[in-house]
C-alpha atoms as a PDB file:
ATOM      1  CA  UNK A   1       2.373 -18.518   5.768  1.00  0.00           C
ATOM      2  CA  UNK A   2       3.796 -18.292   2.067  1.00  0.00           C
ATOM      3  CA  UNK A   3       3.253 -22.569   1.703  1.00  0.00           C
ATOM      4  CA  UNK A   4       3.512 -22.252  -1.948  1.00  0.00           C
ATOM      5  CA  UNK A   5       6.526 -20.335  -2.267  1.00  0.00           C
ATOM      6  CA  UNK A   6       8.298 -22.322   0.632  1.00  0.00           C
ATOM      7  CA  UNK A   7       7.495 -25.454  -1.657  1.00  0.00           C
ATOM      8  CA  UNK A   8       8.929 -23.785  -4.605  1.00  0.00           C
ATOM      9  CA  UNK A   9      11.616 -22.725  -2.325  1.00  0.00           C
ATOM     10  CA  UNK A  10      12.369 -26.339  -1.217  1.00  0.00           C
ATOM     11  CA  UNK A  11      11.647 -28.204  -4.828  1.00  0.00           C
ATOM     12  CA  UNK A  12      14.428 -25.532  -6.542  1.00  0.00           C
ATOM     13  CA  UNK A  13      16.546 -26.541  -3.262  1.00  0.00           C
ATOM     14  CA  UNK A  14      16.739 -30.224  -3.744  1.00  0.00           C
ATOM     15  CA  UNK A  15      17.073 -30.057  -7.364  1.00  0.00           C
ATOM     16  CA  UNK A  16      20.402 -27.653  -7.566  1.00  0.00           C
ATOM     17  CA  UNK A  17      22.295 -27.988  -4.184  1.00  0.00           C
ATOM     18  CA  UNK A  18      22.050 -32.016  -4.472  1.00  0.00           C
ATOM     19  CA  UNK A  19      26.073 -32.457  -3.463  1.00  0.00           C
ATOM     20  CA  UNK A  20      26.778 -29.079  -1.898  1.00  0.00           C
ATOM     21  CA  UNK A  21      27.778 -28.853   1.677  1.00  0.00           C
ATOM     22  CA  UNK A  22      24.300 -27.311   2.333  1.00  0.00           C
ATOM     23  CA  UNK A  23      22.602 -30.052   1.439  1.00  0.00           C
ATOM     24  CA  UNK A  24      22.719 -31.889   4.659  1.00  0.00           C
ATOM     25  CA  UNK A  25      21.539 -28.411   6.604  1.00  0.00           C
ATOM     26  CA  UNK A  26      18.588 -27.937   3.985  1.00  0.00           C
ATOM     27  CA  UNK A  27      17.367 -32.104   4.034  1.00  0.00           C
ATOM     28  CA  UNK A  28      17.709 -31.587   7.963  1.00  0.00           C
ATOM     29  CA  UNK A  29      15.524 -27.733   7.941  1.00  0.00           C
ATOM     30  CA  UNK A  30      12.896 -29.636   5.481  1.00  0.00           C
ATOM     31  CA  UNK A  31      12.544 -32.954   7.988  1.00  0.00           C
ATOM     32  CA  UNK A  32      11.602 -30.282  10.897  1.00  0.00           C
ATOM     33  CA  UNK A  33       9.387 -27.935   8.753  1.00  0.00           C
ATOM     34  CA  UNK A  34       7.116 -30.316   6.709  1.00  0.00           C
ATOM     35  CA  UNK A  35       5.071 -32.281   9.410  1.00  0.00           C
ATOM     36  CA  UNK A  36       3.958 -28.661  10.311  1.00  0.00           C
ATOM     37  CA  UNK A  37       2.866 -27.849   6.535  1.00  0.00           C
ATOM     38  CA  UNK A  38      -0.505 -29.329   7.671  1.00  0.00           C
ATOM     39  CA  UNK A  39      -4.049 -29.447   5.489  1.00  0.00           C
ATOM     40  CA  UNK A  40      -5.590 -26.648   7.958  1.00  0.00           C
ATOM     41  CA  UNK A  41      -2.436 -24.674   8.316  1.00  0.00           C
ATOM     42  CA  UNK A  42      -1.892 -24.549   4.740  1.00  0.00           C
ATOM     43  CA  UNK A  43      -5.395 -23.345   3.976  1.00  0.00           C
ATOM     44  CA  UNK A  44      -5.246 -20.585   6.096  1.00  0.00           C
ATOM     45  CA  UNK A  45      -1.827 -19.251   5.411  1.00  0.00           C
ATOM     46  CA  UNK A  46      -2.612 -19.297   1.651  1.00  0.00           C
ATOM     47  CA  UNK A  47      -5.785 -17.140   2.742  1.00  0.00           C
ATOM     48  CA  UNK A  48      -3.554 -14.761   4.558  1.00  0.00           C
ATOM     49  CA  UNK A  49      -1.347 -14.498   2.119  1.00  0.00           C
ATOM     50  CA  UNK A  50      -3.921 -14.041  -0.635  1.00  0.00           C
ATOM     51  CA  UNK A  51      -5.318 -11.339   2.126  1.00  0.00           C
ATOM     52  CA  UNK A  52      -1.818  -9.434   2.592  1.00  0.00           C
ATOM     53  CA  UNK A  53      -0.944  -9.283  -1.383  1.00  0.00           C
ATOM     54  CA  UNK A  54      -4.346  -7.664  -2.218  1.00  0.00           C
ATOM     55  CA  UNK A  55      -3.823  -5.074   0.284  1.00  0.00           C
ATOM     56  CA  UNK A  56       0.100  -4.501  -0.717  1.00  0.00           C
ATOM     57  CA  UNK A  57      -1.917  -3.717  -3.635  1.00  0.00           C
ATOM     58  CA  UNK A  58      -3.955  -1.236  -2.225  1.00  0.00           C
ATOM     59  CA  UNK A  59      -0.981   0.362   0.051  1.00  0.00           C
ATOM     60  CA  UNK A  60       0.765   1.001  -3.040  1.00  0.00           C
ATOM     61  CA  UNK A  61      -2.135   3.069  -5.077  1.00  0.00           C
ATOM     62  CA  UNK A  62      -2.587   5.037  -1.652  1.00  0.00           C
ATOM     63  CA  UNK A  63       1.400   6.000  -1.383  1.00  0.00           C
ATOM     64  CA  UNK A  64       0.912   7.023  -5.123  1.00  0.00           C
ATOM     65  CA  UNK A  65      -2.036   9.346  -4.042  1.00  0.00           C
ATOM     66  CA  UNK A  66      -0.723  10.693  -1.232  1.00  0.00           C
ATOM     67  CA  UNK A  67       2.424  11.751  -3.258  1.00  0.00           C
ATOM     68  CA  UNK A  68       0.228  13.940  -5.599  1.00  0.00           C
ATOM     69  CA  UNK A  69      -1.861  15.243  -2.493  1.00  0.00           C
ATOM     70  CA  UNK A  70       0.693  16.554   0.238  1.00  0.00           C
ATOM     71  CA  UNK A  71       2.681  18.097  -2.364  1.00  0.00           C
ATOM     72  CA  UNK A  72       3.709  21.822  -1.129  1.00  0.00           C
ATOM     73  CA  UNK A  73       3.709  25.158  -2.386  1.00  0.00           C
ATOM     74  CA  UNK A  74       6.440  27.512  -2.597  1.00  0.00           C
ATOM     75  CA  UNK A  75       6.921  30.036   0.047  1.00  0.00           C
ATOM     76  CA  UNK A  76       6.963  33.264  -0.222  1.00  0.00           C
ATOM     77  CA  UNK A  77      10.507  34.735   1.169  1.00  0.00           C
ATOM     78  CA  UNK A  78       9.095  38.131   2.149  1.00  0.00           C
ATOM     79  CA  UNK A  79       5.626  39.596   1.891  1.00  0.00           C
ATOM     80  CA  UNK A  80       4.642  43.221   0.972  1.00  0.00           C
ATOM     81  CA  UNK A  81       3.540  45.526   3.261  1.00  0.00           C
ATOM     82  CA  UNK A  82      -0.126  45.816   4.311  1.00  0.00           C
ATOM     83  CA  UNK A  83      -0.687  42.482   2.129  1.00  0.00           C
ATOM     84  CA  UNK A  84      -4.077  40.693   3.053  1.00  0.00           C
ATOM     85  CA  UNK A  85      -3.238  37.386   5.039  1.00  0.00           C
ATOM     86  CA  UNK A  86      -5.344  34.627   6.412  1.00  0.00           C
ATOM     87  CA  UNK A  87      -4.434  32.100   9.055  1.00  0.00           C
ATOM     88  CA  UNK A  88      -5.171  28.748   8.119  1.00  0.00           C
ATOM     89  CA  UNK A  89      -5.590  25.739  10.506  1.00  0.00           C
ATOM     90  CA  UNK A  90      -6.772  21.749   9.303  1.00  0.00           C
ATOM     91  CA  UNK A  91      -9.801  20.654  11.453  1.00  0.00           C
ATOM     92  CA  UNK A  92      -9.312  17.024  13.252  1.00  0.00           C
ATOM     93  CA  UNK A  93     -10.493  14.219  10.961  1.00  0.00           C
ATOM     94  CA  UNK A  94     -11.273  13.952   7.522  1.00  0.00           C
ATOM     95  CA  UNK A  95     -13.725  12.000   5.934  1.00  0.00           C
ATOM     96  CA  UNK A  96     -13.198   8.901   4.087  1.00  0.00           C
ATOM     97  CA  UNK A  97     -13.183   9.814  -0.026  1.00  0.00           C
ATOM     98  CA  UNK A  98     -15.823   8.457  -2.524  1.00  0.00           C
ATOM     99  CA  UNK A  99     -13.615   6.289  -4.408  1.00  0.00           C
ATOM    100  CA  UNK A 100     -15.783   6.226  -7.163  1.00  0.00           C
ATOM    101  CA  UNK A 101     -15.887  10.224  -7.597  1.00  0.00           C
ATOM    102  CA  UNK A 102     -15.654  11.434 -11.179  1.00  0.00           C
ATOM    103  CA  UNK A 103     -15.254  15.125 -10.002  1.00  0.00           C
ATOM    104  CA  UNK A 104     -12.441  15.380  -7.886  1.00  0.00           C
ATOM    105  CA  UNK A 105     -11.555  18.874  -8.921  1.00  0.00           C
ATOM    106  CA  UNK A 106     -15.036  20.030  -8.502  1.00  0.00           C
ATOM    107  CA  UNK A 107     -14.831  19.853  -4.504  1.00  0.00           C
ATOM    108  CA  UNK A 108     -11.642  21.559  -4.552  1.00  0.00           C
ATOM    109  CA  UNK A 109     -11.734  25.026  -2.405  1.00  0.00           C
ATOM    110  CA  UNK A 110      -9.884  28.102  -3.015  1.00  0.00           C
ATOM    111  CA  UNK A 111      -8.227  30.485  -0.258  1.00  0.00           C
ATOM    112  CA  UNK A 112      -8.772  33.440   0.681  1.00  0.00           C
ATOM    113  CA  UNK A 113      -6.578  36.931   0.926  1.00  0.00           C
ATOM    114  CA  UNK A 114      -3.807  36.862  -1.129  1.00  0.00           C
ATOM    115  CA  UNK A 115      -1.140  35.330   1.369  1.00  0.00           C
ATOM    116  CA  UNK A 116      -1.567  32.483   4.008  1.00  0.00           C
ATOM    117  CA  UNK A 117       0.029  30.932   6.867  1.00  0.00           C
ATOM    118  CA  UNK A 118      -0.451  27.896   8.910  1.00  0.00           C
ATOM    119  CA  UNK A 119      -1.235  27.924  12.417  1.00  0.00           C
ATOM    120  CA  UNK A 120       1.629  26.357  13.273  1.00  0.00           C
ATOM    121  CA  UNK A 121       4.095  28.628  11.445  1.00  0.00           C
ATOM    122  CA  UNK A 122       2.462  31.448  11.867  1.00  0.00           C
ATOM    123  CA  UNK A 123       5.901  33.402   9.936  1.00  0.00           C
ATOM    124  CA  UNK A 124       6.211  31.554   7.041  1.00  0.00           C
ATOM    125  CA  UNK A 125       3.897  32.897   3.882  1.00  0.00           C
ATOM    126  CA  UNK A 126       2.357  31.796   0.638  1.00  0.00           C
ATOM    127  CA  UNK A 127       0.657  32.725  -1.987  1.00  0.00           C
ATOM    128  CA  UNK A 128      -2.946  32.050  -1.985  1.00  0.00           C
ATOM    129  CA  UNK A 129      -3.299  31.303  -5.542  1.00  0.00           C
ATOM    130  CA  UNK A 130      -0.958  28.372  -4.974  1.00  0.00           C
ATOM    131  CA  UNK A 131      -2.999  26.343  -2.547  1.00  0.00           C
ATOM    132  CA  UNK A 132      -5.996  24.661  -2.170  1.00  0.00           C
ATOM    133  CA  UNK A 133      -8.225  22.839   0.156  1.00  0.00           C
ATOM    134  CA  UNK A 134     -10.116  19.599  -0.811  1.00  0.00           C
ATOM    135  CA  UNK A 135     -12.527  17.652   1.696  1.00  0.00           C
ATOM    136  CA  UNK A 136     -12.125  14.724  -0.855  1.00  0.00           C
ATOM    137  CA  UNK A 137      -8.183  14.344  -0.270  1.00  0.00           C
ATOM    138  CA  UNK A 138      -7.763  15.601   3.431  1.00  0.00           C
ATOM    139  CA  UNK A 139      -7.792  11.637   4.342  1.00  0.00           C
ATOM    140  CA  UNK A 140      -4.514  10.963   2.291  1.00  0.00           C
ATOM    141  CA  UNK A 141      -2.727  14.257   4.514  1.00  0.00           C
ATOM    142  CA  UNK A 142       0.278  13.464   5.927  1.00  0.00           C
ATOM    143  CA  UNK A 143       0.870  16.414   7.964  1.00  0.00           C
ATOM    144  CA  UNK A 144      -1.687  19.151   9.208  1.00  0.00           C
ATOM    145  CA  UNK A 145       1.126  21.951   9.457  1.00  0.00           C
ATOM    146  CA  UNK A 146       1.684  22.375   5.775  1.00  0.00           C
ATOM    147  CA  UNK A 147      -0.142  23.967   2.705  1.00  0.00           C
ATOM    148  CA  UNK A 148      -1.939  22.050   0.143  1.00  0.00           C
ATOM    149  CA  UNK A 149      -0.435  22.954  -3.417  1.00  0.00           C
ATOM    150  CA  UNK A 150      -2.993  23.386  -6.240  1.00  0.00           C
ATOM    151  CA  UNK A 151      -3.462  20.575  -7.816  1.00  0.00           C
ATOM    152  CA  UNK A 152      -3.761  20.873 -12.134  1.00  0.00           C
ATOM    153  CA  UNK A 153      -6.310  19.467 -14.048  1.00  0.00           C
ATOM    154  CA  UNK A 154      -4.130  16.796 -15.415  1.00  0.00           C
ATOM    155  CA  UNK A 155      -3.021  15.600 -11.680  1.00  0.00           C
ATOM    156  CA  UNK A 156      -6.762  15.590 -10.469  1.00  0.00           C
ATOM    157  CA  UNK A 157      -7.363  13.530 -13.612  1.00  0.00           C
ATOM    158  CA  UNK A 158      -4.511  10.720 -12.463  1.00  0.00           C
ATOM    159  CA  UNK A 159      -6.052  11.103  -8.636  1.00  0.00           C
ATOM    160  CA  UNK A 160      -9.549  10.632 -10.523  1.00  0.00           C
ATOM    161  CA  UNK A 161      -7.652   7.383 -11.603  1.00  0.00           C
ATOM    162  CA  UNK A 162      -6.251   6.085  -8.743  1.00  0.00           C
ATOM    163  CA  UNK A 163      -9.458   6.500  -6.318  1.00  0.00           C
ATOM    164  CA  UNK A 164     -11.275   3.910  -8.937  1.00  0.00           C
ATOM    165  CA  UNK A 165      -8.727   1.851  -8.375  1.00  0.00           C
ATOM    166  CA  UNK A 166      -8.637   2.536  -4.716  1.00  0.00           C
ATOM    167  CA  UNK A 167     -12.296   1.301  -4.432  1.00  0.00           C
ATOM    168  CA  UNK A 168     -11.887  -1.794  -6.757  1.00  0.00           C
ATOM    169  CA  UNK A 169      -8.601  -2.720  -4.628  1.00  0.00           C
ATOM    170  CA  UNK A 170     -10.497  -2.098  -1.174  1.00  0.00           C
ATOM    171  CA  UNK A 171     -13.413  -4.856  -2.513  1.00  0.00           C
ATOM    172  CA  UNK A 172      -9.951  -6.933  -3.501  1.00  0.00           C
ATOM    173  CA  UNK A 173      -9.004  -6.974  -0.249  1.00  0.00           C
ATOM    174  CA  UNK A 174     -12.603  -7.461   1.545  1.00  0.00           C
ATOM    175  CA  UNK A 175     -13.492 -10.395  -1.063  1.00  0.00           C
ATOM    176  CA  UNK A 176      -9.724 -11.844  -1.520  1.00  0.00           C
ATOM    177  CA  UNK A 177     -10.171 -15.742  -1.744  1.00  0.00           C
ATOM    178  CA  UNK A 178      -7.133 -18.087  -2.888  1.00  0.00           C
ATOM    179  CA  UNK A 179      -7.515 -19.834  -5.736  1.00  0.00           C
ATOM    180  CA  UNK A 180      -9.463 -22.921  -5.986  1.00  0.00           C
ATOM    181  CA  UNK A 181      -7.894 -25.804  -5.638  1.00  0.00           C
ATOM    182  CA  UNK A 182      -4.935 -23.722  -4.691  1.00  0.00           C
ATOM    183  CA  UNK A 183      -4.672 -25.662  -1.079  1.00  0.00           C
ATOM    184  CA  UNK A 184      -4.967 -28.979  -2.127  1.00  0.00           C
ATOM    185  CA  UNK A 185      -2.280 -28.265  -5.208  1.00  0.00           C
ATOM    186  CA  UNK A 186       0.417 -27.118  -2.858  1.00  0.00           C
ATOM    187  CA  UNK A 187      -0.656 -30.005   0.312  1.00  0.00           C
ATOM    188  CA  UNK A 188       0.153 -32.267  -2.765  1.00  0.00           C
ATOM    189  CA  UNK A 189       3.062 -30.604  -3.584  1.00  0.00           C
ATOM    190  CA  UNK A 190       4.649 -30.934  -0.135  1.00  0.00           C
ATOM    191  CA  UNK A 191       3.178 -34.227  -0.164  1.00  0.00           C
ATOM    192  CA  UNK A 192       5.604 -35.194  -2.865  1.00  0.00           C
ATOM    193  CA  UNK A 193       8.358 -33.510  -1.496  1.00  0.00           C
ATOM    194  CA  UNK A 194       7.874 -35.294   1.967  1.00  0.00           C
ATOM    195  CA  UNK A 195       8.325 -38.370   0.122  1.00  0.00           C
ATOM    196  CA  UNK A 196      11.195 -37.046  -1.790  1.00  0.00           C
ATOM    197  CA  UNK A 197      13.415 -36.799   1.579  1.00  0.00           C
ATOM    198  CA  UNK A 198      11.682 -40.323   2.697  1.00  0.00           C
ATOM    199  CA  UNK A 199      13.843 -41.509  -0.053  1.00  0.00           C
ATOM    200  CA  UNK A 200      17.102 -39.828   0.666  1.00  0.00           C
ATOM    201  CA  UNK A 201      16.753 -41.524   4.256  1.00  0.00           C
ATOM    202  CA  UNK A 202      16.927 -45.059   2.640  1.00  0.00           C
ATOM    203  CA  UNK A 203      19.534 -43.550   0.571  1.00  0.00           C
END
């Protein structure tokens, strides 16, 4: 699909291995490959590939937010006697976040009691003043069993961050269009290298 980086691929090829034993194996690959490299099927590998960078793009920024957002609390090793605990349990779903928020921290939920536990570890403790809930980052968790650290002002700042860039990658990826002129550039490129190996035949 990657037409312009097989041609650079090829061009780099024919230029430095020129008297190697590989030669003959890479002339041979290029013969076979380059009547395929046509007009339409460059075209739409270019827009794939334009497609599948921009949302690399937007897979990285959402790793980098869900690293901030399923971070844990500590747990508590024993709890006193008679302490006030809550049960806590993560509703199916979450609704997709306003990427273009500006008050991240202002949605943010605090728990109750002084000690929680998950459903699903109903023995293991922790403090409620370390966790949090947050309707506008339950899409990014990763697992439903664990605690929600509380998040500082300076992380919900760098989350504030990454959900702009979240949206503006999203339209990236909805609106991604290859370059102009970027088809017919590389068609000509492989144009000229078809003819390059035309010329080794008579060679």
């Amino acid at each position: 699909e990657d037409y312009e980086a097989f041609a650079a691929t090829l061009k780099k090829a024919l230029a430095e291995d020129r008297g190697t034993p590989s030669f003959a194996g890479i002339v041979a690959l290029a013969r076979t490959t380059l009547p395929q490299a046509t007009p339409d099927k460059i075209a739409a590998g270019l827009r794939t590939h334009t497609v599948r960078t921009a949302q690399a793009e937007f897979d990285k920024t959402t790793r980098q937010v869900q690293a901030i957002v399923n971070q844990t609390p500590p747990v508590v090793p024993k709890i006193p006697d008679g302490a006030e605990t809550y049960h806590y349990g993560y509703h199916p779903g979450a609704q997709k976040p306003d990427y273009d928020a500006t008050n991240l921290i202002g949605t943010r939920e605090s728990l109750k009691g002084e000690f929680i536990n998950m459903d699903d570890a109903p023995g293991v403790f922790y403090r409620s003043a370390d966790c949090e809930f947050n309707p506008q980052t339950k899409f990014f968790y990763l697992s439903r069993s664990l605690p929600k650290k509380k998040l500082s002002d300076a992380e919900y700042r760098e989350l504030t961050r990454l959900y702009h860039l979240l949206g503006q990658q999203e339209k990236a990826v909805a609106n991604a269009e290859p370059p102009p002129g970027a088809a017919e550039r590389i068609s000509a490129d492989l144009a000229a290298l078809r003819s390059q190996l035309d010329g080794y035949a008579m060679k």
